[in-house]
PDB file of N, CA and C in Angstrom:
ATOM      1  N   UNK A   1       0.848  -1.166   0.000  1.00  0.00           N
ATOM      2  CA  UNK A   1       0.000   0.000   0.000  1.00  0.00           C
ATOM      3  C   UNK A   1       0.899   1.236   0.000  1.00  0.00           C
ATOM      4  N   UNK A   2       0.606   2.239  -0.845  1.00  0.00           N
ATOM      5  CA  UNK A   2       1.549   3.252  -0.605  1.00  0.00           C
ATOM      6  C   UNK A   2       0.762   4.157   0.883  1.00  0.00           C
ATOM      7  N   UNK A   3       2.041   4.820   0.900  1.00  0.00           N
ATOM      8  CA  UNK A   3       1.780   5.866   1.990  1.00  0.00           C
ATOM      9  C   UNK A   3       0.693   6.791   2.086  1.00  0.00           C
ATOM     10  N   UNK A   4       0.408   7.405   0.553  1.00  0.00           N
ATOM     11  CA  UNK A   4      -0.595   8.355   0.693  1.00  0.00           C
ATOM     12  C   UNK A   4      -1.802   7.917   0.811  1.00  0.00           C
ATOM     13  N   UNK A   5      -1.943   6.328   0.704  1.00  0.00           N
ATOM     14  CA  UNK A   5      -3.301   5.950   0.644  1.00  0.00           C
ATOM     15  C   UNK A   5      -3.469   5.432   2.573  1.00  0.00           C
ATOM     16  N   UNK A   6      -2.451   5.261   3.391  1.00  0.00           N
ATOM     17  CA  UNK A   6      -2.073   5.184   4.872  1.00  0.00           C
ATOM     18  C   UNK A   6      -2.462   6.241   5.272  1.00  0.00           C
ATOM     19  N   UNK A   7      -2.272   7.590   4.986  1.00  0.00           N
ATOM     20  CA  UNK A   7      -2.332   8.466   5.376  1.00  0.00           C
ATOM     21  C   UNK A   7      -4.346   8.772   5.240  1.00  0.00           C
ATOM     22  N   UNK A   8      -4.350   8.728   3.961  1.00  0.00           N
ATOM     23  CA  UNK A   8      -5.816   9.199   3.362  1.00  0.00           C
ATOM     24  C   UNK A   8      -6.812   8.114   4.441  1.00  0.00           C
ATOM     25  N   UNK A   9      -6.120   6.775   4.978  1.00  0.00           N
ATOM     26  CA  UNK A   9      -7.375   6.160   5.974  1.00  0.00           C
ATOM     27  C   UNK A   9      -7.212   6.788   7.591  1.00  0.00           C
ATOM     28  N   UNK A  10      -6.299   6.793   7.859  1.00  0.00           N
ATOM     29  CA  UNK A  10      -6.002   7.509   9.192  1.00  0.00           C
ATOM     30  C   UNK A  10      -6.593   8.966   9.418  1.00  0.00           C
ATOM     31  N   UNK A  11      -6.430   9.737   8.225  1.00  0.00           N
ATOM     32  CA  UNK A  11      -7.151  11.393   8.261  1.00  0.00           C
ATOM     33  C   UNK A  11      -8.678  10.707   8.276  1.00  0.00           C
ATOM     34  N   UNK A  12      -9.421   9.123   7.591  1.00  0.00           N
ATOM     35  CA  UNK A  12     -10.561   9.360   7.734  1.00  0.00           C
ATOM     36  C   UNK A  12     -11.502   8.943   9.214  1.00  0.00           C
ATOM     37  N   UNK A  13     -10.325   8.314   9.713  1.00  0.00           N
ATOM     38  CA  UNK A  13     -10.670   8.411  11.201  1.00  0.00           C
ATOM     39  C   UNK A  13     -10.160   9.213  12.433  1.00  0.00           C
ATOM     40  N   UNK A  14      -9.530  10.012  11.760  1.00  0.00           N
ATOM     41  CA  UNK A  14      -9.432  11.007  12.866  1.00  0.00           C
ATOM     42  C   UNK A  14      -8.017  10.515  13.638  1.00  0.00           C
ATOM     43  N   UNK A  15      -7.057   9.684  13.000  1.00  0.00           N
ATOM     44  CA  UNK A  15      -6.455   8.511  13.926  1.00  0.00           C
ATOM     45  C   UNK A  15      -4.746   9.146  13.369  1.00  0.00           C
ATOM     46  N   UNK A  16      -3.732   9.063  13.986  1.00  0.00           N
ATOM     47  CA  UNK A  16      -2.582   9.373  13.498  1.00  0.00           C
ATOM     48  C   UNK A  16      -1.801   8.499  13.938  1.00  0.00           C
ATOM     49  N   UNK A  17      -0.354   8.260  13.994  1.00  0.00           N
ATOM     50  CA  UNK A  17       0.576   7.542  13.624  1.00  0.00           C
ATOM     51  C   UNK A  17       1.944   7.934  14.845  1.00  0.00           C
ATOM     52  N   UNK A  18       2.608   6.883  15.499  1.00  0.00           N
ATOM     53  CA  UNK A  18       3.481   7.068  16.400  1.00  0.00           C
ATOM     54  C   UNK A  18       4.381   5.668  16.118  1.00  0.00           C
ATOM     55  N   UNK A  19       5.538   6.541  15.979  1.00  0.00           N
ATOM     56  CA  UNK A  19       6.768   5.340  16.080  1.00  0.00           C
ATOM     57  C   UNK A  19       7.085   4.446  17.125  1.00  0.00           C
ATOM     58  N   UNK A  20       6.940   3.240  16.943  1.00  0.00           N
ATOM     59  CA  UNK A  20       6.976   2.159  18.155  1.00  0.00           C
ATOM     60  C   UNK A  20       8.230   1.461  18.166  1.00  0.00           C
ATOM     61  N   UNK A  21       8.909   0.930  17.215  1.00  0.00           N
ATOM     62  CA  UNK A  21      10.288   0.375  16.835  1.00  0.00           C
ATOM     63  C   UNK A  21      10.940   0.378  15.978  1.00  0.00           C
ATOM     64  N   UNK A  22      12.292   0.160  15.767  1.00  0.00           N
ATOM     65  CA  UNK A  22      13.100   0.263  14.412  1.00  0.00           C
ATOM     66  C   UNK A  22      14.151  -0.907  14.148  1.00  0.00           C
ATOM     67  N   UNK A  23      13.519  -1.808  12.937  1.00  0.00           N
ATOM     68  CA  UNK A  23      14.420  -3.092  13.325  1.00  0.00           C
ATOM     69  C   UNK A  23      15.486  -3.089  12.268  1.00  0.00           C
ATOM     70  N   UNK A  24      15.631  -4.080  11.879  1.00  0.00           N
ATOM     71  CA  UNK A  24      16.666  -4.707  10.638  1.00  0.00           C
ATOM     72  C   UNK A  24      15.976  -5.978  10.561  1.00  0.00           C
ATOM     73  N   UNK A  25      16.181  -6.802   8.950  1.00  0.00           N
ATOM     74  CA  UNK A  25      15.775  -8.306   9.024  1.00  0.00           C
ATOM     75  C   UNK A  25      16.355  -9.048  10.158  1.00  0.00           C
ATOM     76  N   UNK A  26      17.694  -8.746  10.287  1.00  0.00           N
ATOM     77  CA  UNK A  26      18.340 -10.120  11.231  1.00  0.00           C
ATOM     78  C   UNK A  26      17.719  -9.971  12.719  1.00  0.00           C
ATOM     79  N   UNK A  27      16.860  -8.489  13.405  1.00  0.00           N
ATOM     80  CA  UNK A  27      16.147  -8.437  14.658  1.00  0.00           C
ATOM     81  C   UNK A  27      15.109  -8.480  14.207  1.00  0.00           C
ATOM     82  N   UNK A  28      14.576  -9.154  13.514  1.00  0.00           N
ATOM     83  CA  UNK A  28      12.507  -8.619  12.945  1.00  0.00           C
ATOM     84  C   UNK A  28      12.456  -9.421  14.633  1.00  0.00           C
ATOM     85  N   UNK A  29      11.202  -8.290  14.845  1.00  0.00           N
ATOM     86  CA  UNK A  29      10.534  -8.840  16.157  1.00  0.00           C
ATOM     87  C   UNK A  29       9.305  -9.842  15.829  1.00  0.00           C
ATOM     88  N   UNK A  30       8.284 -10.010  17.225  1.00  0.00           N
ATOM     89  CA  UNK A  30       7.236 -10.461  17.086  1.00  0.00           C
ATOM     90  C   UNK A  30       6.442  -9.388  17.437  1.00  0.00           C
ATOM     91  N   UNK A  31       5.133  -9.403  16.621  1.00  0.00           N
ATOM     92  CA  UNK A  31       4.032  -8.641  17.326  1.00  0.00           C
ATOM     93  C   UNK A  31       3.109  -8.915  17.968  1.00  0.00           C
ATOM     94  N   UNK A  32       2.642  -8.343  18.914  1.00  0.00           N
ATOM     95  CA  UNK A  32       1.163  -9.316  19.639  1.00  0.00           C
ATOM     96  C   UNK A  32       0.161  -7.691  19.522  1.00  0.00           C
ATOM     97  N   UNK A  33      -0.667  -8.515  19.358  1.00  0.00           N
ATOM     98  CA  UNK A  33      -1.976  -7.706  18.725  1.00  0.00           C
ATOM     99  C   UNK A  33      -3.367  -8.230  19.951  1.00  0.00           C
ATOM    100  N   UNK A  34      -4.124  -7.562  20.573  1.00  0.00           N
ATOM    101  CA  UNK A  34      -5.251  -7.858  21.207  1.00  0.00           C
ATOM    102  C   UNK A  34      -4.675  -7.406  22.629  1.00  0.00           C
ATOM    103  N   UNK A  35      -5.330  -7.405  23.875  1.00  0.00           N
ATOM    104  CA  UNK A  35      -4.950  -7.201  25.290  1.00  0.00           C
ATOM    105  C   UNK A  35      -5.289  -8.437  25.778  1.00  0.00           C
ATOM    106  N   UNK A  36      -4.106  -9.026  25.834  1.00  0.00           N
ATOM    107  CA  UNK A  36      -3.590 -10.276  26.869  1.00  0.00           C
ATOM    108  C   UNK A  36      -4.323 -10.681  27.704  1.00  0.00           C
ATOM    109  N   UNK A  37      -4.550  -9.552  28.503  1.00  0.00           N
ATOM    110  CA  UNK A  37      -4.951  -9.197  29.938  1.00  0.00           C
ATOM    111  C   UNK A  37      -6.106  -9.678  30.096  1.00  0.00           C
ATOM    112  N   UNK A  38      -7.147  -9.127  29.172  1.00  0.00           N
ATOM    113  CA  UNK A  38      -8.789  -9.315  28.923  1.00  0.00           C
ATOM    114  C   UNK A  38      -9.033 -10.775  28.716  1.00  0.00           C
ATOM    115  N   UNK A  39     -10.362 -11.015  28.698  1.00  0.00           N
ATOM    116  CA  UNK A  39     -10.692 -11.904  28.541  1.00  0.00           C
ATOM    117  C   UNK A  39     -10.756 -11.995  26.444  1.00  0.00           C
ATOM    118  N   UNK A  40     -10.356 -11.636  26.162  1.00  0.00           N
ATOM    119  CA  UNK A  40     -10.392 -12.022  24.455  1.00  0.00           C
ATOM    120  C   UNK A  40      -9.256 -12.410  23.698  1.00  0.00           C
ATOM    121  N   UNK A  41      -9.850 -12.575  22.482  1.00  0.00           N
ATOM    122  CA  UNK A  41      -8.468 -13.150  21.525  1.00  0.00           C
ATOM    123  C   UNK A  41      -7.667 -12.350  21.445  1.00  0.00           C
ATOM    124  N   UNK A  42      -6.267 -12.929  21.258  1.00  0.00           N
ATOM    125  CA  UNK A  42      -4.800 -12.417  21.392  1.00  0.00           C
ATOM    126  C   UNK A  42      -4.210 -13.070  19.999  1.00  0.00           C
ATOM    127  N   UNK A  43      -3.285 -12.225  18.918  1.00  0.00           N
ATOM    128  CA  UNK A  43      -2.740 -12.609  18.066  1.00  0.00           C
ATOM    129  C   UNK A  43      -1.025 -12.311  18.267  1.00  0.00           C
ATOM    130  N   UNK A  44      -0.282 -13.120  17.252  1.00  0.00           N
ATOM    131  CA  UNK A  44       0.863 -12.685  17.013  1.00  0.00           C
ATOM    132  C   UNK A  44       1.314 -13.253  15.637  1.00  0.00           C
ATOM    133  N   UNK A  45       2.281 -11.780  15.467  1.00  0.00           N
ATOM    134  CA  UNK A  45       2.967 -12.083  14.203  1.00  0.00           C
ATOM    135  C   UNK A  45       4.372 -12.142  14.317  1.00  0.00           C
ATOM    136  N   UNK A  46       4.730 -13.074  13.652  1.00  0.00           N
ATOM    137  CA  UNK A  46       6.612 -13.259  13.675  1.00  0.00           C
ATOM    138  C   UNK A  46       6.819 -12.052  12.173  1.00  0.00           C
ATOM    139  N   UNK A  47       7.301 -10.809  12.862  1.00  0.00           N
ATOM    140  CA  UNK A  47       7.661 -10.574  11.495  1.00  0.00           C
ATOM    141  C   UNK A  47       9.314 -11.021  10.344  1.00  0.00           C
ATOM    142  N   UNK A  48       9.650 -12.154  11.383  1.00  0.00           N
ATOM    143  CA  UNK A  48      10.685 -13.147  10.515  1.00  0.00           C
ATOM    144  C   UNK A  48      10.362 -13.669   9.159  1.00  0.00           C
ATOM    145  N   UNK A  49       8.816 -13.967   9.543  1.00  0.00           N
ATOM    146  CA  UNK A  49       7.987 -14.721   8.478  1.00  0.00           C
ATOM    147  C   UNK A  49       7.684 -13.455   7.610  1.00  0.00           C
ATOM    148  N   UNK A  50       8.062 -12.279   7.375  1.00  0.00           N
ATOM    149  CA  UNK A  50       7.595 -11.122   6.554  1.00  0.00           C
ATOM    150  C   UNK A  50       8.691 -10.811   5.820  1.00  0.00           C
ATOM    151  N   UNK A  51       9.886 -10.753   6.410  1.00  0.00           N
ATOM    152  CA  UNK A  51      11.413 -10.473   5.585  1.00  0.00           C
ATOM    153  C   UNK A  51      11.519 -10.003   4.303  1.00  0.00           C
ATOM    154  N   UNK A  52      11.266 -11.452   3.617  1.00  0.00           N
ATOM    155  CA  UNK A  52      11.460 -11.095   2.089  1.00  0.00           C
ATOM    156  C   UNK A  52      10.136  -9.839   1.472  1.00  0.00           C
ATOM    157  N   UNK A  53       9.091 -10.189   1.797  1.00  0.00           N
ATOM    158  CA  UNK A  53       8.276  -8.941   1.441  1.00  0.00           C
ATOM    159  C   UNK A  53       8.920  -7.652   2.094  1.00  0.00           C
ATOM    160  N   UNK A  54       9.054  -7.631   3.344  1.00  0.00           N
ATOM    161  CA  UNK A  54       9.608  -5.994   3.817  1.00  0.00           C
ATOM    162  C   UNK A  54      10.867  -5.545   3.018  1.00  0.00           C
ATOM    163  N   UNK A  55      11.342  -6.445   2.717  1.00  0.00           N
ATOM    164  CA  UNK A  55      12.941  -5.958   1.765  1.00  0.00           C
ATOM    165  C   UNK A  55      12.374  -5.336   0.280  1.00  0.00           C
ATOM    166  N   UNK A  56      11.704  -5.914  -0.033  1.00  0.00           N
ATOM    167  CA  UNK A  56      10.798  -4.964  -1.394  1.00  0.00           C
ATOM    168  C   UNK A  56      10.479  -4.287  -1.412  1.00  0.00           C
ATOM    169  N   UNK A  57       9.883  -3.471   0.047  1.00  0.00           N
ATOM    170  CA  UNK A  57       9.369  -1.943  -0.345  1.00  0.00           C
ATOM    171  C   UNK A  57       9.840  -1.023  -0.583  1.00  0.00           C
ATOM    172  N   UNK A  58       9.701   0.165  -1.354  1.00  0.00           N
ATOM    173  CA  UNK A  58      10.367   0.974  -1.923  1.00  0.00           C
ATOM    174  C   UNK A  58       9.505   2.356  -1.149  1.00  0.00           C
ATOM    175  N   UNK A  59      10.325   3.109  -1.767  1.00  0.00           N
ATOM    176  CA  UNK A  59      10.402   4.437  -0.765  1.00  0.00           C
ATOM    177  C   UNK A  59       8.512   4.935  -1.324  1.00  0.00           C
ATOM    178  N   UNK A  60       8.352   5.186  -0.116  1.00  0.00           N
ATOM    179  CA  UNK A  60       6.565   5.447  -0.265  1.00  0.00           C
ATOM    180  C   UNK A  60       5.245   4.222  -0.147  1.00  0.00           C
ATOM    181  N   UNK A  61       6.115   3.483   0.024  1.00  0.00           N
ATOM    182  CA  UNK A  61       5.290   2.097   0.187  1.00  0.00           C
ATOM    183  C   UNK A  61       4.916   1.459   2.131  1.00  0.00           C
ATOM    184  N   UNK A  62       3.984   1.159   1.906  1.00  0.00           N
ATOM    185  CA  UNK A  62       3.774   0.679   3.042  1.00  0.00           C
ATOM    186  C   UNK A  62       3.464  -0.559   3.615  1.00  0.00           C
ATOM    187  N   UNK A  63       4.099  -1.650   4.431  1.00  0.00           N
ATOM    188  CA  UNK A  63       3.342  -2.916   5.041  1.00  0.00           C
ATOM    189  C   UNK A  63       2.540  -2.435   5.930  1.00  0.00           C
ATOM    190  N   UNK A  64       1.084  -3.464   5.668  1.00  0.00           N
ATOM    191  CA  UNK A  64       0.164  -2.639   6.348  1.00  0.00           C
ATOM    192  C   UNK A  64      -0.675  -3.776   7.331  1.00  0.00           C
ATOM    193  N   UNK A  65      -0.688  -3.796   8.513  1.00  0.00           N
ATOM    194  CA  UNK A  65      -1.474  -4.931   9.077  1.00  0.00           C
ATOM    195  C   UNK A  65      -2.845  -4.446   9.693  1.00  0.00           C
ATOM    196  N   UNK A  66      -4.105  -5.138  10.395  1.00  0.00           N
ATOM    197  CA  UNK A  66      -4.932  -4.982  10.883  1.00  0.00           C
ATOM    198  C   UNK A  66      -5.964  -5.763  10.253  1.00  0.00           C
ATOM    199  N   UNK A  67      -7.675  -5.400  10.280  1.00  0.00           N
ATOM    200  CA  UNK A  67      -8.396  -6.447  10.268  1.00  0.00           C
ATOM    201  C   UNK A  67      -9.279  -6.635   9.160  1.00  0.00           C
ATOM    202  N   UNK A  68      -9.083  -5.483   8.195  1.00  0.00           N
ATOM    203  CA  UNK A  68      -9.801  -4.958   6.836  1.00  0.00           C
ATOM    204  C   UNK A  68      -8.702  -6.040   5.784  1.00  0.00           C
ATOM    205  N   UNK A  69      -9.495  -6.385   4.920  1.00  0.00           N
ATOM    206  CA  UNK A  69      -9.099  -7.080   3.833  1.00  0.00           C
ATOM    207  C   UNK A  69      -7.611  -6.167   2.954  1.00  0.00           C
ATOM    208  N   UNK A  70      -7.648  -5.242   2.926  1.00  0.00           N
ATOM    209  CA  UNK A  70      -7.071  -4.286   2.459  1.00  0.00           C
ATOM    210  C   UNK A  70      -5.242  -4.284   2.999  1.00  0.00           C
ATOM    211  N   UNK A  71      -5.518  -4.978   3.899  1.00  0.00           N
ATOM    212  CA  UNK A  71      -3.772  -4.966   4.760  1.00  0.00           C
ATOM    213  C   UNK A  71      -3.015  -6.109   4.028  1.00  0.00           C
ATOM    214  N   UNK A  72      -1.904  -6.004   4.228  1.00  0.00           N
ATOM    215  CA  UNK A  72      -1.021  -7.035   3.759  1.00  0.00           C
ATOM    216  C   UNK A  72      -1.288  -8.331   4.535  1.00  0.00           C
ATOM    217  N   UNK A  73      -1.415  -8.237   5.686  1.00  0.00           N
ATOM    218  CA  UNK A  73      -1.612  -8.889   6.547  1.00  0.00           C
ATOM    219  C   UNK A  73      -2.640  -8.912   7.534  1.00  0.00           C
ATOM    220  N   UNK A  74      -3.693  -9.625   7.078  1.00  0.00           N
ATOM    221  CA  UNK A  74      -5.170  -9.478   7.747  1.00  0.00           C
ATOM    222  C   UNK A  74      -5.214 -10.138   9.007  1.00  0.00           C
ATOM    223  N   UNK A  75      -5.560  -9.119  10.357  1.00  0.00           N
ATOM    224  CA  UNK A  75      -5.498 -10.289  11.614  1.00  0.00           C
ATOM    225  C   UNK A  75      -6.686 -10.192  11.941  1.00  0.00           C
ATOM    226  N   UNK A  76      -7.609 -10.680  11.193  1.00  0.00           N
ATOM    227  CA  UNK A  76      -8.904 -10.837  11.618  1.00  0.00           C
ATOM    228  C   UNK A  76      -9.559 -10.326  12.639  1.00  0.00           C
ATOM    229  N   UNK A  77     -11.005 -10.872  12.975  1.00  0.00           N
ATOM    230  CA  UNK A  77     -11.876 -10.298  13.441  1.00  0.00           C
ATOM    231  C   UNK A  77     -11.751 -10.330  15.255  1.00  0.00           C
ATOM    232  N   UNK A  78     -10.706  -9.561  15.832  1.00  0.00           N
ATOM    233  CA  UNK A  78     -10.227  -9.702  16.615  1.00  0.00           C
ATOM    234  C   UNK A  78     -10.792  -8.043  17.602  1.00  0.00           C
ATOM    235  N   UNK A  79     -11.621  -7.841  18.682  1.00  0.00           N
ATOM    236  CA  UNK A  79     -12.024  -7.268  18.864  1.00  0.00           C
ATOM    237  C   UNK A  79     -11.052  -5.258  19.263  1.00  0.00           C
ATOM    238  N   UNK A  80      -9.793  -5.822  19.633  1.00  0.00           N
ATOM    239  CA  UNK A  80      -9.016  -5.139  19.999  1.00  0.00           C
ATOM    240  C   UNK A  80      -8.140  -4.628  18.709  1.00  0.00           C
ATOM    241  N   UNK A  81      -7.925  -5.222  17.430  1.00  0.00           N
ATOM    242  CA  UNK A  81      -7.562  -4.741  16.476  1.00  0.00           C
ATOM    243  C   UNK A  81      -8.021  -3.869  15.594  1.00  0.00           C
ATOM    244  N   UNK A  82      -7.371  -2.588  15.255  1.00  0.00           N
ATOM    245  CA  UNK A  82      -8.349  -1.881  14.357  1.00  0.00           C
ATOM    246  C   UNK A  82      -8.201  -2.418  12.738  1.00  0.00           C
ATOM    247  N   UNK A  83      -8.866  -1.240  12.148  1.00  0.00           N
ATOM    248  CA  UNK A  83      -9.415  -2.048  10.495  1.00  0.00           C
ATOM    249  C   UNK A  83      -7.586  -1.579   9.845  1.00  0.00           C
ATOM    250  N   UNK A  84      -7.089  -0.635  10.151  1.00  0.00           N
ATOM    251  CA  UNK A  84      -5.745  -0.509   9.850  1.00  0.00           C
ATOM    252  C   UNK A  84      -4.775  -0.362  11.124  1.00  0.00           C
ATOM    253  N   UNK A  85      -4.261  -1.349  11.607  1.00  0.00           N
ATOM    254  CA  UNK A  85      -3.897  -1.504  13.435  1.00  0.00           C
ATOM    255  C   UNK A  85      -2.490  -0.790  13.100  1.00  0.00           C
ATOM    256  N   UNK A  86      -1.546  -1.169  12.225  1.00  0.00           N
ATOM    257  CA  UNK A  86      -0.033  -0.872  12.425  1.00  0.00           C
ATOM    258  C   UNK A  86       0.337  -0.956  10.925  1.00  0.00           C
ATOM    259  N   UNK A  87       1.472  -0.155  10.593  1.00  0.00           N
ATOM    260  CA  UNK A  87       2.039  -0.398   9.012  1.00  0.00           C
ATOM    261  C   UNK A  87       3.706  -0.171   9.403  1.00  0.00           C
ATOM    262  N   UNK A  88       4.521  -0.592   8.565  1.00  0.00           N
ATOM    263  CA  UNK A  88       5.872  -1.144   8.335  1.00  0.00           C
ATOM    264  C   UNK A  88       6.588  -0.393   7.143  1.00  0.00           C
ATOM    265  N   UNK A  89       7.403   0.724   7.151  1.00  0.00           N
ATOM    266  CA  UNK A  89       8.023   1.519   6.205  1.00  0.00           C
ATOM    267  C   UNK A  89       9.574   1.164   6.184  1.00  0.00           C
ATOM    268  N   UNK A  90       9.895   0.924   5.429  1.00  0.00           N
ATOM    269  CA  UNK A  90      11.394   1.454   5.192  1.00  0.00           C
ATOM    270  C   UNK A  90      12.763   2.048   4.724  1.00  0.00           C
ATOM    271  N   UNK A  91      13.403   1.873   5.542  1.00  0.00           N
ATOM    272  CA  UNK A  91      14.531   3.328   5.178  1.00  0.00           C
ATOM    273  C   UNK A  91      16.022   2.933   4.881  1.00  0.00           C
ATOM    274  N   UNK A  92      16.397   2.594   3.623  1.00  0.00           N
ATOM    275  CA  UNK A  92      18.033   2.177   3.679  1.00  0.00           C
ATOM    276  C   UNK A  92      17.598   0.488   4.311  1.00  0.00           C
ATOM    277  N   UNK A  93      18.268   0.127   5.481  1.00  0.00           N
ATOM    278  CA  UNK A  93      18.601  -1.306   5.999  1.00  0.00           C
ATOM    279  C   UNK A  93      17.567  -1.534   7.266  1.00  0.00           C
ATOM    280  N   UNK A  94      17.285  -0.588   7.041  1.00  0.00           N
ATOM    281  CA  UNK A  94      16.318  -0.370   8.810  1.00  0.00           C
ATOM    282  C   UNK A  94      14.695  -0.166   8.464  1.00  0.00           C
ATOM    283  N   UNK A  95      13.996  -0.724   8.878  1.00  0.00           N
ATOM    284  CA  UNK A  95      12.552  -0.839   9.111  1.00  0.00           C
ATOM    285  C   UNK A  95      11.672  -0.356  10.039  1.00  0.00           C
ATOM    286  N   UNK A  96      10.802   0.695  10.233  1.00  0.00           N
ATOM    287  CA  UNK A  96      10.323   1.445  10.858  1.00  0.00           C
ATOM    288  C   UNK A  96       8.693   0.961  11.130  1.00  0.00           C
ATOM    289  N   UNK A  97       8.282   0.492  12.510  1.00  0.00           N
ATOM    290  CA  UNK A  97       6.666   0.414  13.012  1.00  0.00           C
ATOM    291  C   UNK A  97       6.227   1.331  13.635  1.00  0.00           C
ATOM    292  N   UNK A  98       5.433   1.911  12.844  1.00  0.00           N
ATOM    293  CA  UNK A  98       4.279   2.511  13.121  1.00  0.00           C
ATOM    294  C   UNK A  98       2.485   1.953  13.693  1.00  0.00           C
ATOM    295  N   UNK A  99       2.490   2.786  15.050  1.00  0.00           N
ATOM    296  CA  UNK A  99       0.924   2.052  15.587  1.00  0.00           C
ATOM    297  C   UNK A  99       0.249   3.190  15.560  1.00  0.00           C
ATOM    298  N   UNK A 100      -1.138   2.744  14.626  1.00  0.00           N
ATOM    299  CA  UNK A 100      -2.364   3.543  14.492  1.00  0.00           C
ATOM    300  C   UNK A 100      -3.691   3.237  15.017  1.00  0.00           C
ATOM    301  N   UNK A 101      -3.315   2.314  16.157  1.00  0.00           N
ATOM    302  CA  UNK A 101      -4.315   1.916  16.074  1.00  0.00           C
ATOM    303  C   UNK A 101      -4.839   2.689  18.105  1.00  0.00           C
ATOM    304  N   UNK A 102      -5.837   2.624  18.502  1.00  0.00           N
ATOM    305  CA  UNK A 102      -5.934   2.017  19.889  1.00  0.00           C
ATOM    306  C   UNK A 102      -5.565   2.025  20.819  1.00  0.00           C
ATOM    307  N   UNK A 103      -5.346   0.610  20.451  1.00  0.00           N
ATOM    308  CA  UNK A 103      -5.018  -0.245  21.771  1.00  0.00           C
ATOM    309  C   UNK A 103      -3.418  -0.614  21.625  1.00  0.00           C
ATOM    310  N   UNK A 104      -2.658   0.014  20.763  1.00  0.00           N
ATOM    311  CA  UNK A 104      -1.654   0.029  20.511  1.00  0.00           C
ATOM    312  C   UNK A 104      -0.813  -1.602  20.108  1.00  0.00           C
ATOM    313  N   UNK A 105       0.211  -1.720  19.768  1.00  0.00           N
ATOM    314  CA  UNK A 105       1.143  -2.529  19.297  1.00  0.00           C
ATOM    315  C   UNK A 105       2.434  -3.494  20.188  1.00  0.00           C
ATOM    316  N   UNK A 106       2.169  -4.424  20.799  1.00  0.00           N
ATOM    317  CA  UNK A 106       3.390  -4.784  21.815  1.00  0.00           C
ATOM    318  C   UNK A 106       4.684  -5.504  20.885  1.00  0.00           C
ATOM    319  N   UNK A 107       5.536  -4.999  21.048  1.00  0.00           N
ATOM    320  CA  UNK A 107       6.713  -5.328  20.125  1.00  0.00           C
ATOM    321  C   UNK A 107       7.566  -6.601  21.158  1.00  0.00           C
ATOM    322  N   UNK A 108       7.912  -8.202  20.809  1.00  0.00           N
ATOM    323  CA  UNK A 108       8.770  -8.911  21.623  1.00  0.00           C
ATOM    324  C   UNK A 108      10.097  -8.696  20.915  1.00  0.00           C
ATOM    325  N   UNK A 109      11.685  -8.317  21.460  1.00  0.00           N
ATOM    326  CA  UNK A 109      12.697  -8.367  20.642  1.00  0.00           C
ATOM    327  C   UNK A 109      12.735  -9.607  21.286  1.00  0.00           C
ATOM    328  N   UNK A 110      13.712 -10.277  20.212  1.00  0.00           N
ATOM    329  CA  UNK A 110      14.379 -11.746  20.799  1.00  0.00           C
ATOM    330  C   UNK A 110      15.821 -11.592  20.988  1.00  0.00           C
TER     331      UNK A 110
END
């Protein structure tokens, strides 16, 4: 997804964008998506398993996760996830997460 179309869903909810981590392939973290805590579903993503796609994006492009068909990575109908939860930019060797969502984004380094 490019950026301007990231941007154009976030202005339509009123919702903006905060830097959460900055990896490289050889640290891709995990993500956990949902509140643990609660009684509801909890997801996670290895973004190990994303690598080769994140190395393709080009400047203005965006990995885009959450629960709308529209993401790269759809985490379903998960009550705590929004319809665009988090997206994945990058810069040179380094990879930048961004959380738009909520209930925010828990990053595990290993």
């Amino acid at each position: 997804m490019k950026l301007t179309e990231v941007a154009q869903i976030l202005g339509t909810n009123g919702r903006s964008s905060k830097l959460v981590c900055v990896f490289t392939e050889e640290k891709a973290p995990v993500l956990e998506f949902g509140n643990g805590f609660a009684a509801c579903q909890h997801k996670q993503i290895d973004l190990k398993d994303h690598v080769e796609v994140l190395k393709k994006l080009k400047d203005g492009q965006a990995f885009t996760l959450g629960r709308e068909d529209y993401n790269d990575v759809d985490l379903g109908e998960i009550a705590d996830i929004s319809r665009l939860h988090c997206y994945i930019v990058r810069e040179g060797k380094q990879f930048k997460l961004y959380d738009c969502s909520l209930f925010g984004t828990a990053v595990v380094l290993e």
